[in-house]
Protein backbone atom coordinates (compact mmCIF):
# COMPACT_ATOMS: atom_id res chain seq x y z
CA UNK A 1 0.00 0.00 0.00
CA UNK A 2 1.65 3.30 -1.08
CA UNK A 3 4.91 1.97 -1.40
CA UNK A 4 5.70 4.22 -4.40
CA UNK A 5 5.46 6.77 -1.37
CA UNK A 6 9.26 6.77 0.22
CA UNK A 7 8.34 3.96 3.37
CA UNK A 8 9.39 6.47 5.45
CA UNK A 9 6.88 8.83 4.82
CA UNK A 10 4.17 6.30 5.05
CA UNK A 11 5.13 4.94 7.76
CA UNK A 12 4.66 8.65 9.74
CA UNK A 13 1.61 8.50 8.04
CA UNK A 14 0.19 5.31 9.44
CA UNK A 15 1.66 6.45 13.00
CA UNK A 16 -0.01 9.98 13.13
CA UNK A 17 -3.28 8.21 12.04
CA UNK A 18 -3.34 10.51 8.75
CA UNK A 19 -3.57 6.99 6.68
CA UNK A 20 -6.06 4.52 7.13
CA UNK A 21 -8.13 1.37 6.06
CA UNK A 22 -11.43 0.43 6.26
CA UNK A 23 -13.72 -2.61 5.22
CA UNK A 24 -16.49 -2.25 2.87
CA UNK A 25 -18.91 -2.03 5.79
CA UNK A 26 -17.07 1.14 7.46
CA UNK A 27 -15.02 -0.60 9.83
CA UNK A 28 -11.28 0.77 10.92
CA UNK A 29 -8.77 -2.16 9.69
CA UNK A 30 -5.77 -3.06 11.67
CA UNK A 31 -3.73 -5.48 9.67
CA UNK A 32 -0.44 -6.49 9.77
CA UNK A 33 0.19 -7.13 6.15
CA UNK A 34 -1.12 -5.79 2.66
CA UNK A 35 -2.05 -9.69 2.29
CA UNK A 36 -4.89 -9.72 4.67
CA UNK A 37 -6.67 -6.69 3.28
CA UNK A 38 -10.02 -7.07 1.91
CA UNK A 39 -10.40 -6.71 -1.97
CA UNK A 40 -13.25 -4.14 -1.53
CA UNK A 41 -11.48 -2.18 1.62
CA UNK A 42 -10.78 1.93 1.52
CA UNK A 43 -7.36 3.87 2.05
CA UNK A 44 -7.85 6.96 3.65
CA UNK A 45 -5.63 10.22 4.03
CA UNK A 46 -6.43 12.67 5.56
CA UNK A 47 -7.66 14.93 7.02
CA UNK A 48 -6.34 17.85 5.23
CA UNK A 49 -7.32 21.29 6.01
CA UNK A 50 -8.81 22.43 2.67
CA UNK A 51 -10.07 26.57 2.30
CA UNK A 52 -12.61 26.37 -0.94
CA UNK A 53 -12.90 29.99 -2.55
CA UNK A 54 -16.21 29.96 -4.20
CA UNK A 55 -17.06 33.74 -5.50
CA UNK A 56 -15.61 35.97 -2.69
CA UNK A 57 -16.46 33.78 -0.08
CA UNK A 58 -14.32 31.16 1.86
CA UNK A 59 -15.26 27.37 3.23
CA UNK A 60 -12.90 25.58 5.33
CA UNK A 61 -13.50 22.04 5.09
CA UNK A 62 -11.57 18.80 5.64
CA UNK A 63 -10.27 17.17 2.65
CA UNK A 64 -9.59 13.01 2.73
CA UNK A 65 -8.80 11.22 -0.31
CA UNK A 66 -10.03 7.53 -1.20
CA UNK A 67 -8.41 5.02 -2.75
CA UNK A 68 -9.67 1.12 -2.80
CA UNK A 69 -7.49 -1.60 -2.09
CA UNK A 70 -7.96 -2.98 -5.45
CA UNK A 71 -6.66 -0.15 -7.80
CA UNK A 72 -3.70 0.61 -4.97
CA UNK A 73 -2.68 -2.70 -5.84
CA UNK A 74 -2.03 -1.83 -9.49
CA UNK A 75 -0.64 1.08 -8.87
CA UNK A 76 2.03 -0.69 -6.58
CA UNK A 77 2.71 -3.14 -9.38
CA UNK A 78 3.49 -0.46 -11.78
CA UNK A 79 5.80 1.39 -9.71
CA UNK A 80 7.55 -1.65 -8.42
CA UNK A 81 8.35 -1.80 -12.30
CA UNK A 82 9.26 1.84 -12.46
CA UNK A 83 11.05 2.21 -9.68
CA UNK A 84 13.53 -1.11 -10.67
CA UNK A 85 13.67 0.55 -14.39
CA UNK A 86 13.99 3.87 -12.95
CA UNK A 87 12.14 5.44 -15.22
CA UNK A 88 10.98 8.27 -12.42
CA UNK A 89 9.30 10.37 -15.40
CA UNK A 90 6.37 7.49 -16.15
CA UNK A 91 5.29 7.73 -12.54
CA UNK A 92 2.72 10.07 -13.89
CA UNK A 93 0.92 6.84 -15.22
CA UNK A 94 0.46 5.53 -11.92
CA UNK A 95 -3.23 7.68 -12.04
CA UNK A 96 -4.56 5.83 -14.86
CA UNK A 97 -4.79 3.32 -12.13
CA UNK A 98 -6.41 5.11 -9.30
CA UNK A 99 -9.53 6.39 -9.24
CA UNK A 100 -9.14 8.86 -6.07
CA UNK A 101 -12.46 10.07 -4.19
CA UNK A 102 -12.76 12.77 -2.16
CA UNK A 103 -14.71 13.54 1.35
CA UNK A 104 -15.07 17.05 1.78
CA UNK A 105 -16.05 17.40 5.84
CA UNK A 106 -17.86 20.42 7.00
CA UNK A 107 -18.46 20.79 10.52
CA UNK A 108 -17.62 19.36 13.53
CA UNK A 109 -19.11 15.57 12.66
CA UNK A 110 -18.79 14.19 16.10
CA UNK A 111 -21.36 16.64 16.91
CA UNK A 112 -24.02 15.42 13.68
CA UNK A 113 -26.81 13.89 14.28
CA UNK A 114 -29.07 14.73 11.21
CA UNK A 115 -25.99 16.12 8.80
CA UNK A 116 -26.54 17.32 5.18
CA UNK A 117 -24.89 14.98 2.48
CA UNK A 118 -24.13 15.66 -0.99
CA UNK A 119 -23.06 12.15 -3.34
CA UNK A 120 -21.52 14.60 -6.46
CA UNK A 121 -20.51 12.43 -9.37
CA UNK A 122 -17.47 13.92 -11.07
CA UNK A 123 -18.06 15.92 -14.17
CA UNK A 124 -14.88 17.52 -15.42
CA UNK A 125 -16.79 19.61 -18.33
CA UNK A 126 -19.79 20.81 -15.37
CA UNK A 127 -17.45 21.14 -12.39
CA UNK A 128 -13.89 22.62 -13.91
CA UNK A 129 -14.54 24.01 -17.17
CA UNK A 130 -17.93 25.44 -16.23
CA UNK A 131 -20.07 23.72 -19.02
CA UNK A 132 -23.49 24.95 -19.22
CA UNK A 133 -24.44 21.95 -20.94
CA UNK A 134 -25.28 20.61 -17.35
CA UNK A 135 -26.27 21.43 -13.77
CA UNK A 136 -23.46 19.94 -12.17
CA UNK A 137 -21.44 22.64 -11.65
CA UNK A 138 -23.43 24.96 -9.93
CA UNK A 139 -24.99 21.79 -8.02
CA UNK A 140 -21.91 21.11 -6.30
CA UNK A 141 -20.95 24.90 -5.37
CA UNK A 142 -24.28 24.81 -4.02
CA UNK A 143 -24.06 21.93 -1.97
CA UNK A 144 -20.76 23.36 -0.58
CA UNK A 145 -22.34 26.62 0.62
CA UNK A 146 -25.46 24.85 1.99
CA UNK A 147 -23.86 22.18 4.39
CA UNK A 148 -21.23 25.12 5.71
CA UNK A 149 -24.14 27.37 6.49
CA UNK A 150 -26.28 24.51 8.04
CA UNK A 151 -26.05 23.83 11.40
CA UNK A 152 -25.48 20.67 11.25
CA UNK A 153 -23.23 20.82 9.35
CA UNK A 154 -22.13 17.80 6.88
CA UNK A 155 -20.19 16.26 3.68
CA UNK A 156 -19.53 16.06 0.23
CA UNK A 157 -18.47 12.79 -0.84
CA UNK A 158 -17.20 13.05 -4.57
CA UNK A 159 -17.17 10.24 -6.95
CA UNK A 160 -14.27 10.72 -9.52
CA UNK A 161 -15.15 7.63 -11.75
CA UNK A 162 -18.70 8.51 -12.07
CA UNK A 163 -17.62 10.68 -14.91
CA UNK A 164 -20.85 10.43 -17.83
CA UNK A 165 -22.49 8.75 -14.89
CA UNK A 166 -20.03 5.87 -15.29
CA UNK A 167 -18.95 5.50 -18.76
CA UNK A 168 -15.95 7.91 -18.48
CA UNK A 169 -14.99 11.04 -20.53
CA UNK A 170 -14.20 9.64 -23.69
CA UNK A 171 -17.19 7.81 -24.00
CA UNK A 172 -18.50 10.95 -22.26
CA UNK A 173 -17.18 13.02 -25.08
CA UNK A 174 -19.04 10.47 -27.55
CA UNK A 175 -22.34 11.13 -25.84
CA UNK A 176 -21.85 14.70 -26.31
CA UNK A 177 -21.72 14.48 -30.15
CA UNK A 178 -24.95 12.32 -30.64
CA UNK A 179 -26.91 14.49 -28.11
CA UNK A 180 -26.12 17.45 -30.67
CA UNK A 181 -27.68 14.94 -33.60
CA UNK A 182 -30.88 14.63 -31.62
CA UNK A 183 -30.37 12.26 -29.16
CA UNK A 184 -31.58 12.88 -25.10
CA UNK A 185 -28.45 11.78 -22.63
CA UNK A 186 -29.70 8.41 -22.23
CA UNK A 187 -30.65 7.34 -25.49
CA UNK A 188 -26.85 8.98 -26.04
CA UNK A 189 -25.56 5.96 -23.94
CA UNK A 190 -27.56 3.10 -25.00
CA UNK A 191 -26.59 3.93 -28.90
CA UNK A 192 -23.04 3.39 -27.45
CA UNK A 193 -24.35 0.26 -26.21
CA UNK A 194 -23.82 1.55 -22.74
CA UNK A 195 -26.04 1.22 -20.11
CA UNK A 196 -28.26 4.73 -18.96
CA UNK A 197 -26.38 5.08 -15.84
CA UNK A 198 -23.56 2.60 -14.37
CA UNK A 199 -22.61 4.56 -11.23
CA UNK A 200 -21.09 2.31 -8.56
CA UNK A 201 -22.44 3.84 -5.09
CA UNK A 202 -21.06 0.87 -3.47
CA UNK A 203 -18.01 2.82 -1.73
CA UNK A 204 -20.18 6.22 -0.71
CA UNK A 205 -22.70 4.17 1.34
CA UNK A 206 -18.85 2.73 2.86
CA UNK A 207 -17.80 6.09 3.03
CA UNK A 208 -21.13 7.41 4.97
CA UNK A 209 -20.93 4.41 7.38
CA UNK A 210 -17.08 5.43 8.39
CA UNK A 211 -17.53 9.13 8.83
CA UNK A 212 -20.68 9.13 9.86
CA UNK A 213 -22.43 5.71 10.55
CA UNK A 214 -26.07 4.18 9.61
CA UNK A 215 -28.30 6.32 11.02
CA UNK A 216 -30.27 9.75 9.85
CA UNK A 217 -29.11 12.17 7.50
CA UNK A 218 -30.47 14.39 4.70
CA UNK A 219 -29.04 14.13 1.27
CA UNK A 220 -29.04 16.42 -1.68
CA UNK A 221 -30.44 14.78 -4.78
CA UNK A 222 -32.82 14.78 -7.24
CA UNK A 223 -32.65 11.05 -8.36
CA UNK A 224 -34.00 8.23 -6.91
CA UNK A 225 -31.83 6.17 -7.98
CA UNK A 226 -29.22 7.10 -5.24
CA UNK A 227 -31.13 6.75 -2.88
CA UNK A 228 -32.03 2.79 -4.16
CA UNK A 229 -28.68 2.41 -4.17
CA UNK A 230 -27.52 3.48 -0.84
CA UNK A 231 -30.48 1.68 0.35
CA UNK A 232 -29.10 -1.33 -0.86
CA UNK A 233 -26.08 -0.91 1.21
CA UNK A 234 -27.44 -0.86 4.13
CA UNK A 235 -28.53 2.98 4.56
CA UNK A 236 -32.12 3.08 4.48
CA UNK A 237 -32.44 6.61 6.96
CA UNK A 238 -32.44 8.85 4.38
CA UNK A 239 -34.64 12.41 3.72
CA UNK A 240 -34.19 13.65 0.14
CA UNK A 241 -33.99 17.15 -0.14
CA UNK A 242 -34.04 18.57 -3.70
CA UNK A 243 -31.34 20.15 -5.28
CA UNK A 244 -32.01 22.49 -7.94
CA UNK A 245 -29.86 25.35 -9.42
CA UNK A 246 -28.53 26.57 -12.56
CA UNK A 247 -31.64 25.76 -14.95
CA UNK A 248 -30.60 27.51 -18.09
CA UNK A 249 -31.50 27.50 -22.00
CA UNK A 250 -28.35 25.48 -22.36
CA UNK A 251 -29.04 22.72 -20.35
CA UNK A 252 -33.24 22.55 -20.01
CA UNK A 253 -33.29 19.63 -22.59
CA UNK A 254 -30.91 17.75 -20.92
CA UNK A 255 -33.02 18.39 -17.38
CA UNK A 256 -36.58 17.29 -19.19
CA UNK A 257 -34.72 13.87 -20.27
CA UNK A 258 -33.46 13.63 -16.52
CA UNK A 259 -36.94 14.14 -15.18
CA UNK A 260 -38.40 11.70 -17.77
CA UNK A 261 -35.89 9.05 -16.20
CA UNK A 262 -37.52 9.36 -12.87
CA UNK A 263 -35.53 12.27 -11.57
CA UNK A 264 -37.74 14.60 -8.79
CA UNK A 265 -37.63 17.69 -10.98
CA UNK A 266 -41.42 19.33 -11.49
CA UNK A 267 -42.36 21.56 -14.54
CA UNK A 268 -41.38 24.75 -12.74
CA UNK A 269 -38.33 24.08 -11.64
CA UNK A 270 -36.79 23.52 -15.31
CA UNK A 271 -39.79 25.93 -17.52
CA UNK A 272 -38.83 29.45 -18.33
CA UNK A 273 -41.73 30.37 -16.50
């Protein structure tokens, strides 16, 4: 586990308590080898003091990064190989491997008993280059704002391989060109031969149960689908608050074909009117 990291350095890591494991079910690991690691189990760093600077206005929040067990493994192999070829300028493949999710903690969460949660798939187009083409964007600066100002406080757990809910950028990209022939987001997919949405929520219901554990909380979502899914993992306390922002003539279409899925969106919160 990390041992592209200098040993060194992970092993202050491990002893300052700034890198952990836990089993798919939320459970801290303590293991004495690699070996004895479940496939499905979660590396954690963190925390890492994180300021976010949305508009003029600044969130602190405490950043941990996620990594299963399963793609560290990789990612060890390949630098093993790297390192005895010493070809130190290829270690930048080592995050083809990894598919690195984030917690974003807001509040004191010792204190929670009813915190707001945000599940944010990734969406480099939405989220970094500020594509109006989508909602995602503005949904996640929202969700940011909304769980620092709550009293409760809360997270942001965000999914970096959900990018085209799950079939990736390229394919995402893809998608993109046959929605401009016609096509609605999902029918986009299944002329790929894709399926509509193949988001794994497997490790954010993990995720919840760790920081948090299985009991209340409110989450920020208008699909359903979520929801089944975390259900399925156990969490079954959940109040679904809707999350709308950012409705514009760009992106209307592609909120009508959401809402014909099953999402909870009502006429007026995508019309003009």
């Amino acid at each position: 586990m990390f041992t592209y990291i200098d040993p060194k350095v992970r092993q202050r890591l491990l002893n300052k308590g700034k890198l952990i494991t836990i089993n798919p079910d939320g459970h801290l690991i303590n293991f004495e080898s690699e070996e004895k690691l479940e496939l499905n189990s979660i590396s954690i760093l963190g925390p890492i003091p994180l300021p976010l600077i949305l508009g003029d206005e600044e969130y602190k929040a405490d950043w941990y990064a996620c990594v299963r067990h399963t793609e560290l493994k990789e990612a060890q192999k390949l630098a093993d190989e790297l390192r005895q070829g010493q070809q130190q300028n290829s270690f930048a493949s080592l995050a083809s491997s990894m598919a690195v999710n984030s917690v974003l903690v807001m509040g004191d969460k010792s204190s929670w008993t009813n915190p707001l949660i945000r599940v944010h798939s990734s969406c480099l187009t939405g989220d970094v280059l500020g594509s109006g083409r989508c909602d995602c964007g503005p949904q996640l600066d929202k969700s940011i704002k909304e769980i620092f100002s709550d009293q409760e406080g809360g997270m942001v757990i965000y999914m970096a391989g959900h990018e085209g809910r799950g079939i990736g950028l390229w394919a995402k990209a893809a998608t993109y060109l046959l929605q401009d022939e016609g096509e609605n987001t999902y029918q986009a997919n299944r002329s790929l031969g894709l399926d509509e949405d193949s988001r794994d929520f497997s490790e954010a219901a993990t995720l919840i149960k760790y920081f948090y554990g299985n009991k209340s909380f409110r989450l920020l979502t208008n699909n359903p689908k979520k929801i089944n899914d975390l259900n399925k993992f156990g969490l079954n306390d959940i109040s679904q608050l809707k999350h709308v922002i950012g409705i514009t003539d760009n992106n209307r279409g592609y909120l009508y074909a959401k809402r014909d899925w099953g999402h909870k969106l009502d006429e007026k919160d995508i019309s003009k009117d």
